[in-house]
Protein backbone atom coordinates (compact mmCIF):
# COMPACT_ATOMS: atom_id res chain seq x y z
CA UNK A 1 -4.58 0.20 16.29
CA UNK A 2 -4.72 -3.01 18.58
CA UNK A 3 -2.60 -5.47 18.77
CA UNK A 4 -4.57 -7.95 16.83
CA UNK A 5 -5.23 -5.48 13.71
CA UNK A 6 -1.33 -4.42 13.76
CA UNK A 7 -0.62 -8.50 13.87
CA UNK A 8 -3.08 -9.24 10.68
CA UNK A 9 -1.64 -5.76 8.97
CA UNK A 10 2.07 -7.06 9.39
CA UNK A 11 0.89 -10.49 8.03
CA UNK A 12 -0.83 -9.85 4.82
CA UNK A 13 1.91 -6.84 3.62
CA UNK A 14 4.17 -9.28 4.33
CA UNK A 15 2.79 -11.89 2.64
CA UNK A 16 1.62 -9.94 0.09
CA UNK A 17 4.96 -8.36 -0.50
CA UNK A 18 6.92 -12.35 -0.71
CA UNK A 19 4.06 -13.66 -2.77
CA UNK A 20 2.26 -10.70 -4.94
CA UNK A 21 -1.27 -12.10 -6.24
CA UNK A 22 -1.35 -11.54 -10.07
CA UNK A 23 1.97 -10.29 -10.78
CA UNK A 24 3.57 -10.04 -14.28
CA UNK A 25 2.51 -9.14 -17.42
CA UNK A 26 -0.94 -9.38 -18.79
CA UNK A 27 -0.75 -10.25 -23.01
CA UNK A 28 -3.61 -7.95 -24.95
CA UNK A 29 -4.27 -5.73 -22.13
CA UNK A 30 -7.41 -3.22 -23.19
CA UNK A 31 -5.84 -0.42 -20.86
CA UNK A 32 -2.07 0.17 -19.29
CA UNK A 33 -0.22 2.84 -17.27
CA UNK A 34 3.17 3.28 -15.16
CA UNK A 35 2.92 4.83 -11.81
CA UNK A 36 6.08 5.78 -9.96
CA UNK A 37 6.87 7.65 -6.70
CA UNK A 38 10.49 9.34 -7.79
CA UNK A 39 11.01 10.08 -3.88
CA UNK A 40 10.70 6.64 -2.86
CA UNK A 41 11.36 4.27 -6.27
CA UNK A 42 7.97 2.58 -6.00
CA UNK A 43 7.32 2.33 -9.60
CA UNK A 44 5.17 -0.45 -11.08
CA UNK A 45 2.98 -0.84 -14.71
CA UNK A 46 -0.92 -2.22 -14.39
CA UNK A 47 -1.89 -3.78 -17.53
CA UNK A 48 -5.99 -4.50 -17.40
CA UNK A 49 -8.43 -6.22 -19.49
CA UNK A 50 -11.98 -4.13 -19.69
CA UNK A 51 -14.49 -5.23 -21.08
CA UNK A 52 -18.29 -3.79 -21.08
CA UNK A 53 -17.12 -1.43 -17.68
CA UNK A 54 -16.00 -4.79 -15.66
CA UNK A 55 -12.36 -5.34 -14.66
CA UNK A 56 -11.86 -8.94 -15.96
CA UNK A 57 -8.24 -9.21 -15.17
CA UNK A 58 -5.60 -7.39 -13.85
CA UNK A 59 -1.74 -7.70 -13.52
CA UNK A 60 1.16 -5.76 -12.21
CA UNK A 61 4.78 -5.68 -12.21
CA UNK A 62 8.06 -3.43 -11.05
CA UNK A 63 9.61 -2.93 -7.93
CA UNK A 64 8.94 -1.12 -4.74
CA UNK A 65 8.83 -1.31 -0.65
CA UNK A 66 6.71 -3.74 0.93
CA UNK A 67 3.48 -1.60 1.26
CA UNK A 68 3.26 -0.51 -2.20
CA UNK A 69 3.75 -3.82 -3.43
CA UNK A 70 1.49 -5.37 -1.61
CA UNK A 71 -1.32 -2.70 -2.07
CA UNK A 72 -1.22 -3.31 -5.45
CA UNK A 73 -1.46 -7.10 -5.02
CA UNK A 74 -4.41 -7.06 -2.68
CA UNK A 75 -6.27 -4.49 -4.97
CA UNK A 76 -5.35 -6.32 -8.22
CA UNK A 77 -7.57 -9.16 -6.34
CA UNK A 78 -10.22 -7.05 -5.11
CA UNK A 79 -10.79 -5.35 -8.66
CA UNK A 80 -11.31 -8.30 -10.33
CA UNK A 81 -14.94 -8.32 -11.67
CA UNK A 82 -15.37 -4.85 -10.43
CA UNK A 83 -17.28 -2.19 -12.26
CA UNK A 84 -15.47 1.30 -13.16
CA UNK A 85 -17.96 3.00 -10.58
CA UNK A 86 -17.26 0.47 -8.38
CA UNK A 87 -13.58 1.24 -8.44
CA UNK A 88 -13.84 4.52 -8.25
CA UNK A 89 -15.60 4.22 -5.16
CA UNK A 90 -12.88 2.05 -3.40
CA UNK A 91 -10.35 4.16 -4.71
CA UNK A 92 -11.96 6.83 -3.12
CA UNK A 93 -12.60 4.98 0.04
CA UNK A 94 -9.13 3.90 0.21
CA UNK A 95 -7.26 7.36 -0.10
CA UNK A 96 -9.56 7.75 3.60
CA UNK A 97 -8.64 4.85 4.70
CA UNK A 98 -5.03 4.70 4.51
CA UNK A 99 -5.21 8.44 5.60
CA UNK A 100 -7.14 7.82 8.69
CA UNK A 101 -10.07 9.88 8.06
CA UNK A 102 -12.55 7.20 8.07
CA UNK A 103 -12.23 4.60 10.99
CA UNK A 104 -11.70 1.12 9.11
CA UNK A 105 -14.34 -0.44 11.73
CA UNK A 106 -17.15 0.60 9.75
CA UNK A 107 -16.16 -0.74 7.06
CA UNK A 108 -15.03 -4.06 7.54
CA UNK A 109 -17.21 -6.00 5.34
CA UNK A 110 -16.65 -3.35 2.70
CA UNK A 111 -13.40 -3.35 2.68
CA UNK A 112 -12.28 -7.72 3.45
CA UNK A 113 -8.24 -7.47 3.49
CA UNK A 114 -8.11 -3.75 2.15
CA UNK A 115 -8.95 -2.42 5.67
CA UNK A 116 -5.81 -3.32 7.33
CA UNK A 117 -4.00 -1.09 5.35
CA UNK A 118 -5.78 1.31 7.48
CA UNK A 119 -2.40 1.16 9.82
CA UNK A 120 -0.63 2.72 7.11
CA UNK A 121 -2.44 6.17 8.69
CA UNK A 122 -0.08 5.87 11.45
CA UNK A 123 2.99 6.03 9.13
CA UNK A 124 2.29 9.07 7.07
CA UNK A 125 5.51 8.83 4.80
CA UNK A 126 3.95 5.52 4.09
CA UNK A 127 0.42 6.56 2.60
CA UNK A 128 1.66 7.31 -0.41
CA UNK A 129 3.22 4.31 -0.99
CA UNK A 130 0.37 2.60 -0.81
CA UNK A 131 -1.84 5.10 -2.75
CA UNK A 132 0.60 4.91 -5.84
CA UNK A 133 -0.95 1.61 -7.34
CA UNK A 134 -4.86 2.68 -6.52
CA UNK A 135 -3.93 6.03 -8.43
CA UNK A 136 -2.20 4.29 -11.36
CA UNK A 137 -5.22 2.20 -11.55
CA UNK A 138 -8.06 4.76 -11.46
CA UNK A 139 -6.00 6.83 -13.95
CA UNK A 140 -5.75 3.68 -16.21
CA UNK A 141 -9.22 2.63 -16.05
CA UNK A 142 -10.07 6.09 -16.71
CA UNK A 143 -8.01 5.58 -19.75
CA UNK A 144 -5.49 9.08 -18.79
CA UNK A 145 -2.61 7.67 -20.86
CA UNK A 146 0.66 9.31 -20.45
CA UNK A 147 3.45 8.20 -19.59
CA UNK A 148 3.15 7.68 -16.51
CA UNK A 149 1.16 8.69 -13.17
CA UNK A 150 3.53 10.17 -10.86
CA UNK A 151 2.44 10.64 -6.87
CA UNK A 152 4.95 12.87 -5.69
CA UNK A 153 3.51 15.86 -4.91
CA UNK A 154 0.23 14.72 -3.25
């Protein structure tokens, strides 16, 4: 990773992680799930409003290290007024991003801010810390209620 990627990847989890974009609880949410890493402590609950297949809003809250938290906030405001399909196709996306097997490059305009999360490949104890909240999500919007989605043994 260059210098100036690793500079913009150390600003926006940091700012991310001080200031998380829609955090708290949503009232009325149409679909909610808790997703926790045990190994780590990352644990956090999405509460989403659905309507007709679009993402209208989306909130978060709970606790975790910098990277989780601030995955979650950056996709919380790239879902927004995203399709299901959509979603599953970032989520996808993602998971190869943050494990380096796509190169982020190609998908810059894609991606906006989610592609700097592509240094997160060079800290594998960190990818699934910031995989928890995209798999939380994709199992909430796919409405697999439980308890809660757990991410340590992936």
């Amino acid at each position: 990773m260059d210098s100036e990627f690793r500079e913009l990847y150390q600003e926006i989890i940091l700012d991310h992680n001080r200031s998380p974009r829609n955090w708290g609880k949503l009232e009325h949410p149409t679909h909610q799930l808790e997703g926790e890493n045990p190994l780590c402590g990352d644990h956090y609950t999405f509460y989403l409003q659905v309507e007709d297949g679009v993402v209208k809003d989306v909130r978060f809250e709970g606790q975790g290290c910098a990277i989780s938290k601030s995955s979650a906030s950056v996709m919380t405001e790239y879902i927004k007024g995203k399709k299901i399909d959509e979603i599953d196709h970032y989520f996808e996306l993602f998971q190869k991003l943050v494990r380096g097997d796509v190169n982020p490059n190609e998908y810059l305009d894609e991606l906006g801010k989610l592609a700097v999360f592509a240094g997160v490949s060079e800290y594998p104890m960190r990818v699934k810390c910031a995989i928890l909240p995209w798999h939380t999500l994709h199992s909430a919007v796919h409405e697999k209620h439980g308890s809660k989605v757990s991410d340590q043994n992936e």
